[in-house]
N, C-alpha and C. Protein backbone atom coordinates (compact mmCIF):
# COMPACT_ATOMS: atom_id res chain seq x y z
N UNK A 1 -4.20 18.14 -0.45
CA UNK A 1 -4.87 17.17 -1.29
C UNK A 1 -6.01 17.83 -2.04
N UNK A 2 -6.54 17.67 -3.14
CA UNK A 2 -7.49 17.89 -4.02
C UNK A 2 -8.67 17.25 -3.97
N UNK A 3 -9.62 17.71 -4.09
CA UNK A 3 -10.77 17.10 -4.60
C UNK A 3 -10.86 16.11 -5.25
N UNK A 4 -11.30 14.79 -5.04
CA UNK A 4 -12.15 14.00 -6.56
C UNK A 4 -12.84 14.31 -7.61
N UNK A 5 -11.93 14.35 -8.83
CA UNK A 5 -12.94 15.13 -9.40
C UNK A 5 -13.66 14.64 -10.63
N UNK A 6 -13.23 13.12 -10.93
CA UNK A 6 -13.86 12.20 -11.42
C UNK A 6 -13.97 11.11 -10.84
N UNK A 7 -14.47 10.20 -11.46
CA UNK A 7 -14.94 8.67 -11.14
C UNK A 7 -14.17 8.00 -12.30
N UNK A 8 -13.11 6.80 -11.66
CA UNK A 8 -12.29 6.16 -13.35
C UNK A 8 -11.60 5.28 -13.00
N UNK A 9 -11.39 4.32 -13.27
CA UNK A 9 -10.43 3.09 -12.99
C UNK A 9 -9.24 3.26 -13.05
N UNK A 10 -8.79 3.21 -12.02
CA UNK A 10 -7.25 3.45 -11.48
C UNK A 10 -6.48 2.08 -12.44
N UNK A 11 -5.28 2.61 -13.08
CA UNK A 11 -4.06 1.82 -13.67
C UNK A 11 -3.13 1.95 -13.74
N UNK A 12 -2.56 0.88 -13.44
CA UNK A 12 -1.21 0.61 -13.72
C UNK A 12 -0.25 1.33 -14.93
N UNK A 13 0.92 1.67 -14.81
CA UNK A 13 1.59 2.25 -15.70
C UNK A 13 1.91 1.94 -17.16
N UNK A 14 1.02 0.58 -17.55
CA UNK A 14 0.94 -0.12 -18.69
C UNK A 14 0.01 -0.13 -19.13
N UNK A 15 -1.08 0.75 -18.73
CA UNK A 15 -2.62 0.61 -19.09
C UNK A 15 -3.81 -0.38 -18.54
N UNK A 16 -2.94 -1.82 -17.71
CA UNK A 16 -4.18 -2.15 -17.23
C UNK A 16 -4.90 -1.61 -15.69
N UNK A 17 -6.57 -1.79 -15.63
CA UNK A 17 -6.52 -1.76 -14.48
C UNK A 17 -6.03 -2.03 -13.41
N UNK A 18 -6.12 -1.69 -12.42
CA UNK A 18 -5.55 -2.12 -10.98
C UNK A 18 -6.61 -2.99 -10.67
N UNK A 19 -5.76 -4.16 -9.76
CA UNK A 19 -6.43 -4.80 -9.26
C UNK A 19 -5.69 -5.92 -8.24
N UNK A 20 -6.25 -5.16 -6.63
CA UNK A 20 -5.55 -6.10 -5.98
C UNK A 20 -6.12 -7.13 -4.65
N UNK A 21 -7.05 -7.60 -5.17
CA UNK A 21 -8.06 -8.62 -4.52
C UNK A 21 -8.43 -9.82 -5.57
N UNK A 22 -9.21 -10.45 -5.27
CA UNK A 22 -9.93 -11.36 -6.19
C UNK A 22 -11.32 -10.78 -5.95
N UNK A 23 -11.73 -11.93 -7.14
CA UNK A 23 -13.57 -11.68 -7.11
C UNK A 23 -14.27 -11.26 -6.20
N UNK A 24 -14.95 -10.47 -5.91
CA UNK A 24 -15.77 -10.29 -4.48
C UNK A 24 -15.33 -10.37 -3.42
N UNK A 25 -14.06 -10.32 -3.42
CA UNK A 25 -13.70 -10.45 -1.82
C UNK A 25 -12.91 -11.86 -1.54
N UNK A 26 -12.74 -12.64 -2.80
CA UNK A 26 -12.66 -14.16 -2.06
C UNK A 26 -11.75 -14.65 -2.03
N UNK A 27 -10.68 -13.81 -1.91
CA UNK A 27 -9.07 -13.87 -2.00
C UNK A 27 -8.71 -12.60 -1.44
N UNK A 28 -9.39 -12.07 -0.49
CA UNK A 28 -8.78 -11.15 0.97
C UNK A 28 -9.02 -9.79 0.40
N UNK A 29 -9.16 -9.38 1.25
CA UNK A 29 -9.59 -8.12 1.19
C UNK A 29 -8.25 -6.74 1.69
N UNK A 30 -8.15 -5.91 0.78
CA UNK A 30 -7.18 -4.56 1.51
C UNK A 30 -7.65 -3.32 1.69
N UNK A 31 -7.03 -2.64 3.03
CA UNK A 31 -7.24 -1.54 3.56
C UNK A 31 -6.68 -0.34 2.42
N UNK A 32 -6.76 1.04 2.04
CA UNK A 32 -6.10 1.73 1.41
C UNK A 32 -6.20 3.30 2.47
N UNK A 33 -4.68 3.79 2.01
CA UNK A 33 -4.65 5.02 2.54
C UNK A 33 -3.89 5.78 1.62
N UNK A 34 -4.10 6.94 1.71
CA UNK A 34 -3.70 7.89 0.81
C UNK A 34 -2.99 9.16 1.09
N UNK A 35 -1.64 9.20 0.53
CA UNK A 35 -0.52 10.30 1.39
C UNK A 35 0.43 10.65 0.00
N UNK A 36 1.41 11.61 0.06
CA UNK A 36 2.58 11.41 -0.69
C UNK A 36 3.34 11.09 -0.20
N UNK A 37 3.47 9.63 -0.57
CA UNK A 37 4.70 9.06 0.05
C UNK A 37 6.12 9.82 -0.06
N UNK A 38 6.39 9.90 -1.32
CA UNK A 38 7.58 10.73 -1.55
C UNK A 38 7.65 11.97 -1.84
N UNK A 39 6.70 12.18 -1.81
CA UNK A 39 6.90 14.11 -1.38
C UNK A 39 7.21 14.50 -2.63
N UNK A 40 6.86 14.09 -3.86
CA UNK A 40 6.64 14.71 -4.96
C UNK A 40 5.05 15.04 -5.41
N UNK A 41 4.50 15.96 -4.52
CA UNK A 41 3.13 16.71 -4.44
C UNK A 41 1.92 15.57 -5.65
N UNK A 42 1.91 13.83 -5.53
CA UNK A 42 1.29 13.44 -6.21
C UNK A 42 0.57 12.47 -5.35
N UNK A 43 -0.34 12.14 -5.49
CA UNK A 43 -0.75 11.42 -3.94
C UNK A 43 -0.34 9.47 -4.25
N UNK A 44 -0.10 9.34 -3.40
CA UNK A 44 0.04 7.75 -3.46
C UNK A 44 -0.50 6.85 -3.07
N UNK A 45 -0.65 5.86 -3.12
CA UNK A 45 -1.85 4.84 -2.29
C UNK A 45 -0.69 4.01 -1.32
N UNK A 46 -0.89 3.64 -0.18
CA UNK A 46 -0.56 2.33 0.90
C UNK A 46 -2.08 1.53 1.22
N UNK A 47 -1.32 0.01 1.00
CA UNK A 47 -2.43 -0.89 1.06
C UNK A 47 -1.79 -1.89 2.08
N UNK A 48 -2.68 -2.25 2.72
CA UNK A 48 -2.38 -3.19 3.52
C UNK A 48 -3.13 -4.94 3.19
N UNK A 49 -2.75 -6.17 2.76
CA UNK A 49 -3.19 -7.30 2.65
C UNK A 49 -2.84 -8.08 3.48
N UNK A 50 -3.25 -9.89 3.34
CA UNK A 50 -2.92 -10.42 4.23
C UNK A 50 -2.19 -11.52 3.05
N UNK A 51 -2.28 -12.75 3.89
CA UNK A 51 -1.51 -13.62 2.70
C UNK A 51 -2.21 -13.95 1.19
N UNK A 52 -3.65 -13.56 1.56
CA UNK A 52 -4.18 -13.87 0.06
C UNK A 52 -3.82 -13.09 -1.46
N UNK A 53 -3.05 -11.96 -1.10
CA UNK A 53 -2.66 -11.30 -2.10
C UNK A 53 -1.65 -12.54 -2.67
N UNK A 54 -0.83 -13.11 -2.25
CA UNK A 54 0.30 -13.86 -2.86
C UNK A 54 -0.56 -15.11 -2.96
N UNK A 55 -1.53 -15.41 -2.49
CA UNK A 55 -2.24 -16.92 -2.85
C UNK A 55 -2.83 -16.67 -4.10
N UNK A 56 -3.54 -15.17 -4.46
CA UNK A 56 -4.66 -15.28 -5.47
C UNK A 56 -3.75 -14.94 -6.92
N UNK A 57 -1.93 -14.87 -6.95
CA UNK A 57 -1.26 -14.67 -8.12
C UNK A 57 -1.50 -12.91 -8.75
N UNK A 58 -2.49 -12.82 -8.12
CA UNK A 58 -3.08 -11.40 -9.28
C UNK A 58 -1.74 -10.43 -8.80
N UNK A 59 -0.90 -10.26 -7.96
CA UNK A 59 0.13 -9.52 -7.76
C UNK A 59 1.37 -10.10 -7.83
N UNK A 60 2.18 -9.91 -8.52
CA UNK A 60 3.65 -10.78 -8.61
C UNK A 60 4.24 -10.79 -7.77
N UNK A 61 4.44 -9.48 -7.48
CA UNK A 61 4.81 -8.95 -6.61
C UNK A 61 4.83 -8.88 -5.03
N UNK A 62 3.80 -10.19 -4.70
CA UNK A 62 2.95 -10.07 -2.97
C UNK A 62 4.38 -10.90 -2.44
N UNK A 63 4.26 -10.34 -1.33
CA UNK A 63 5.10 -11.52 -0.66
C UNK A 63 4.41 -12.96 0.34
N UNK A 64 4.67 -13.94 0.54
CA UNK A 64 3.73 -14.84 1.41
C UNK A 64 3.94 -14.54 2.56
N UNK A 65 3.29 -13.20 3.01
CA UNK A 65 2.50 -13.22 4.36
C UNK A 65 2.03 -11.78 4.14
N UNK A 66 1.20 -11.18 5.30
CA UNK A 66 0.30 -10.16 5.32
C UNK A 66 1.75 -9.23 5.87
N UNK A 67 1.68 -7.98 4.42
CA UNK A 67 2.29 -6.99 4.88
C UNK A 67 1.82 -5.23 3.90
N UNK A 68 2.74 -4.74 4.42
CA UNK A 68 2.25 -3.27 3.82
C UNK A 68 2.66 -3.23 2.15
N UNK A 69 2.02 -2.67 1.16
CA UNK A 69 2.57 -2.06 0.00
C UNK A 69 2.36 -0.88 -0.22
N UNK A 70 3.12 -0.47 -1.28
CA UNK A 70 3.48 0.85 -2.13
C UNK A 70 2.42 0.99 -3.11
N UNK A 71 1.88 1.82 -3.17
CA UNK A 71 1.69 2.17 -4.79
C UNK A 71 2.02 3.26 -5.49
N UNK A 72 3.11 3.85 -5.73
CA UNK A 72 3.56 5.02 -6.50
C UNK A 72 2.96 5.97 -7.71
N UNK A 73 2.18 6.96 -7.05
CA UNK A 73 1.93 7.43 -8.36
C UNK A 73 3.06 8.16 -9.31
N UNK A 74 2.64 7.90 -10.67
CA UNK A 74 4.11 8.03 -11.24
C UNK A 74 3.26 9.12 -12.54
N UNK A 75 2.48 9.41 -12.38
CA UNK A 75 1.05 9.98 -13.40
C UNK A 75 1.18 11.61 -12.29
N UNK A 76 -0.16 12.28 -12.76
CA UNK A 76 -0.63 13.27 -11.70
C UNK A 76 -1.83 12.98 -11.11
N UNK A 77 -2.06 14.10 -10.19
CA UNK A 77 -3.17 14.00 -9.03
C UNK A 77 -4.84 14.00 -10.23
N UNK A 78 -4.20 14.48 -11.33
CA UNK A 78 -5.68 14.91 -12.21
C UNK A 78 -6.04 13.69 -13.35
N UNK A 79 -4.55 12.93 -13.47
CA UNK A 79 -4.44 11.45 -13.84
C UNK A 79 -3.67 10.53 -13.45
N UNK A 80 -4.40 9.85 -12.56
CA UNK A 80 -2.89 9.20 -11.72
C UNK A 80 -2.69 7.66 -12.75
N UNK A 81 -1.34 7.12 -12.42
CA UNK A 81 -1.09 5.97 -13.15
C UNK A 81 -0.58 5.29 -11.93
N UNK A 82 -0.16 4.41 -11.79
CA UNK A 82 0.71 3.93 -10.71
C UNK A 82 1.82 2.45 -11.12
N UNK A 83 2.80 2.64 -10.34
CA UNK A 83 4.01 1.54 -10.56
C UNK A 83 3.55 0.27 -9.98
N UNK A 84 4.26 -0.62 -10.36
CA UNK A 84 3.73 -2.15 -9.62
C UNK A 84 3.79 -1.77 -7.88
N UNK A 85 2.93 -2.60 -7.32
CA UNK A 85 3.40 -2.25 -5.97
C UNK A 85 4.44 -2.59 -5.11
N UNK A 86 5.19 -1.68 -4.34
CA UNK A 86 6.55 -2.29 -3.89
C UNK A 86 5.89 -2.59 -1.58
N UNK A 87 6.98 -3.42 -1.50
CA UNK A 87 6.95 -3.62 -0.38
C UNK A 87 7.30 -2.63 0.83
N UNK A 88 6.86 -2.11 1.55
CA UNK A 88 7.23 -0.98 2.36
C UNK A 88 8.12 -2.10 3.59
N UNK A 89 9.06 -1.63 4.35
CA UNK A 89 10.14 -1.92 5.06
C UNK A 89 10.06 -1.00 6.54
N UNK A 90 10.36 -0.97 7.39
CA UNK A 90 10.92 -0.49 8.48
C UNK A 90 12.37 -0.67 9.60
N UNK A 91 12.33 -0.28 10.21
CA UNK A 91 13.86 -0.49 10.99
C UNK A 91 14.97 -0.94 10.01
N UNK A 92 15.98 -0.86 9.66
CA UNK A 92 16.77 -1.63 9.58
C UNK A 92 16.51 -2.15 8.04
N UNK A 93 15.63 -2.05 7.34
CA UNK A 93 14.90 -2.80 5.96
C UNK A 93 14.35 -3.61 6.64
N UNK A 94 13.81 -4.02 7.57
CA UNK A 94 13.07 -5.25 7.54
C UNK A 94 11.53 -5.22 7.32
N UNK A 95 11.25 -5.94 6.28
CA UNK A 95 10.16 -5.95 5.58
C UNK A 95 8.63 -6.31 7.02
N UNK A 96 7.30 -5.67 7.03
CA UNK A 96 6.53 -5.21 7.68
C UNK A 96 6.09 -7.00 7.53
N UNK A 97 5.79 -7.81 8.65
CA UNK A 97 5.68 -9.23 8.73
C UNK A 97 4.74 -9.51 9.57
N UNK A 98 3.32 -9.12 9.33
CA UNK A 98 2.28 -9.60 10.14
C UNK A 98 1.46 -11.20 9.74
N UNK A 99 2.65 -11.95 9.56
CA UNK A 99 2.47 -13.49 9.44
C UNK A 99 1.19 -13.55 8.36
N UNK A 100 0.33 -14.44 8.40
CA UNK A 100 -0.98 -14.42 7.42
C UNK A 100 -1.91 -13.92 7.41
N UNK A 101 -2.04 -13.08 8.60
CA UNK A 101 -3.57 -12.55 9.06
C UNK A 101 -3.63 -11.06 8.07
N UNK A 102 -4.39 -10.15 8.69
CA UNK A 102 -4.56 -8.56 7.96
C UNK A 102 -3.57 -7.82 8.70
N UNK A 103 -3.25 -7.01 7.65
CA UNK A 103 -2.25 -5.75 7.78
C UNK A 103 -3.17 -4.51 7.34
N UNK A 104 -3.99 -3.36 8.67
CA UNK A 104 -4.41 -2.71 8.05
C UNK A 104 -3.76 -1.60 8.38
N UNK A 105 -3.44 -0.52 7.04
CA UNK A 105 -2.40 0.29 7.40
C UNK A 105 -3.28 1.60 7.69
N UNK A 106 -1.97 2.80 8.16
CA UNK A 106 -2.60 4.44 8.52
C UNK A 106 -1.33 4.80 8.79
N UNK A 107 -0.85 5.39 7.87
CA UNK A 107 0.56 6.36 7.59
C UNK A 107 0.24 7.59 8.91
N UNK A 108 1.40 7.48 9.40
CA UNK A 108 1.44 8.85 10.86
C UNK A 108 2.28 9.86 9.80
N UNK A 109 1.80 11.11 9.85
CA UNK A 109 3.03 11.94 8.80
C UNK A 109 3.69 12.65 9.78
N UNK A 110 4.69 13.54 9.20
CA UNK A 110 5.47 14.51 9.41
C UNK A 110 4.66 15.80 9.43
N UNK A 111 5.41 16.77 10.06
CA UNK A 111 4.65 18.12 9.85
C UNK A 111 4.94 18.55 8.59
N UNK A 112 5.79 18.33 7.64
CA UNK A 112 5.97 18.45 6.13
C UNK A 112 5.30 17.37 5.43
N UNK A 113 4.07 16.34 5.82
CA UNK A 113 3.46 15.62 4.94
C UNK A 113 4.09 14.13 4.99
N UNK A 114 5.48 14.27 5.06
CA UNK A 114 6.10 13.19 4.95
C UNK A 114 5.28 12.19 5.49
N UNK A 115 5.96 10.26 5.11
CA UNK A 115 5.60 9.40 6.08
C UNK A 115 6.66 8.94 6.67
N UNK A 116 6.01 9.36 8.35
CA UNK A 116 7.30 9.02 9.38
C UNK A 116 6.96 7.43 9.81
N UNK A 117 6.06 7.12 10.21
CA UNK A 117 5.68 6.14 10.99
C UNK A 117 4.23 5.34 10.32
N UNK A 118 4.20 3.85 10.49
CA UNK A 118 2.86 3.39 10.13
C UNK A 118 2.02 2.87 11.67
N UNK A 119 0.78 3.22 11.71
CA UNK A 119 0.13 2.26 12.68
C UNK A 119 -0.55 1.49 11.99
N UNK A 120 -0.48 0.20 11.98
CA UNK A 120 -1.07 -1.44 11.43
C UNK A 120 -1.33 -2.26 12.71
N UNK A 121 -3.20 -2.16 12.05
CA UNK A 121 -4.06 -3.37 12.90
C UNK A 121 -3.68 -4.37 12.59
N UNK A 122 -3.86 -5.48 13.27
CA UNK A 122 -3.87 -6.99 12.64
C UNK A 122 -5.24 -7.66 13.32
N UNK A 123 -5.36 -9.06 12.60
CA UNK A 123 -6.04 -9.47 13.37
C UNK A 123 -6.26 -10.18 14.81
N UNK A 124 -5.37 -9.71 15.40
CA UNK A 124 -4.82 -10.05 16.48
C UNK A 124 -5.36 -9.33 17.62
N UNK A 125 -6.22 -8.24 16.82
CA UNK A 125 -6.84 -6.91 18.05
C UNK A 125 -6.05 -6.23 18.62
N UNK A 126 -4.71 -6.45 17.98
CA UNK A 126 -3.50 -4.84 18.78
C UNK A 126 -3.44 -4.63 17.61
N UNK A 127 -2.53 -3.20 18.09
CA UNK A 127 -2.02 -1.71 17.11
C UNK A 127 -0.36 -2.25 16.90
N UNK A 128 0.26 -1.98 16.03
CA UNK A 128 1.54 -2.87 15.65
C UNK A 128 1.73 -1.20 15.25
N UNK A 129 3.28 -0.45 15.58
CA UNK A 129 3.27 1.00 15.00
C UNK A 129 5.51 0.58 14.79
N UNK A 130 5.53 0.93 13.34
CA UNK A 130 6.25 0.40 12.52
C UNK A 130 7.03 1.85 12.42
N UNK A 131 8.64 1.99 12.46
CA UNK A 131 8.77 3.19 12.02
C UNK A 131 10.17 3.40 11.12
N UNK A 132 10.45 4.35 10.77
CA UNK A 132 11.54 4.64 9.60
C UNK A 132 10.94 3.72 8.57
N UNK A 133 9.77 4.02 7.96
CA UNK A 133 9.33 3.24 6.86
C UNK A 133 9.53 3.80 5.71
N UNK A 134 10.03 2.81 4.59
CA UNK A 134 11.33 2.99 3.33
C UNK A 134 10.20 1.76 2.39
N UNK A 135 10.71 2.03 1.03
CA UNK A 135 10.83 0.68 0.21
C UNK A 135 11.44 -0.07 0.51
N UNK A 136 11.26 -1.41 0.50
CA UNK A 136 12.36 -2.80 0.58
C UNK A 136 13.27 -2.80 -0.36
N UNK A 137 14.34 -2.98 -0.04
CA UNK A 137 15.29 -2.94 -1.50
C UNK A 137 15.04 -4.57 -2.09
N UNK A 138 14.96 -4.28 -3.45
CA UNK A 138 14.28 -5.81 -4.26
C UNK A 138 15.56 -6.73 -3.91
């Protein structure tokens, strides 16, 4: 991984900012972690929300309940852009389903970087550890 080597508003592959909360906090708050997901040497973001991502509309894309997303960088590490966010999956495809509460994520890697495994808090006060994690197929 590289250095930060500016300060700049992360966007979407259409030019607008990113943005995946509401005002101040008042439509839930997400965890972020940072890995290459796909192993094309560009770093990617995983976010974890709860159900307010799909209450507050600002993501089309949320599903109604607290689970993991994608964010693909599709840009470089020196300008990143990123794809809408997709739903991350485990076992079998089955989409990561921590009902309404928080999903906070932490990618376990591979000794090649990869992501093998997620560990996700909830608010429940256990460790939830998710594995063969994939995109959801739409």
């Amino acid at each position: 991984m590289e250095l930060l080597s500016s300060e700049e508003v992360l966007k979407w592959q259409d030019g607008t900012p990113v943005k995946i909360v509401g005002e101040a906090g008042h439509e839930g708050r997400a965890t972020l972690s940072i890995c290459d997901f796909d192993q094309d040497g560009h770093w990617d973001i995983l976010f974890g929300q709860g159900i307010h991502l799909f209450q507050s509309k600002a993501i089309p894309e949320a599903r109604p309940y607290a689970t993991a997303y994608l964010m693909r960088n599709i840009g470089t590490n020196e300008a990143p852009v990123f794809e809408r966010p997709q739903v991350l999956c485990h076992d079998q495809g089955i989409p990561i389903d921590m009902d309404r509460h928080g999903c906070w994520v932490s990618p376990i890697l591979t000794k090649d970087g990869g992501v093998e495994s997620l560990l996700v808090g909830g608010e429940d006060g256990r460790f939830y550890l998710f594995k063969n994690i994939k995109i959801c197929a739409q």
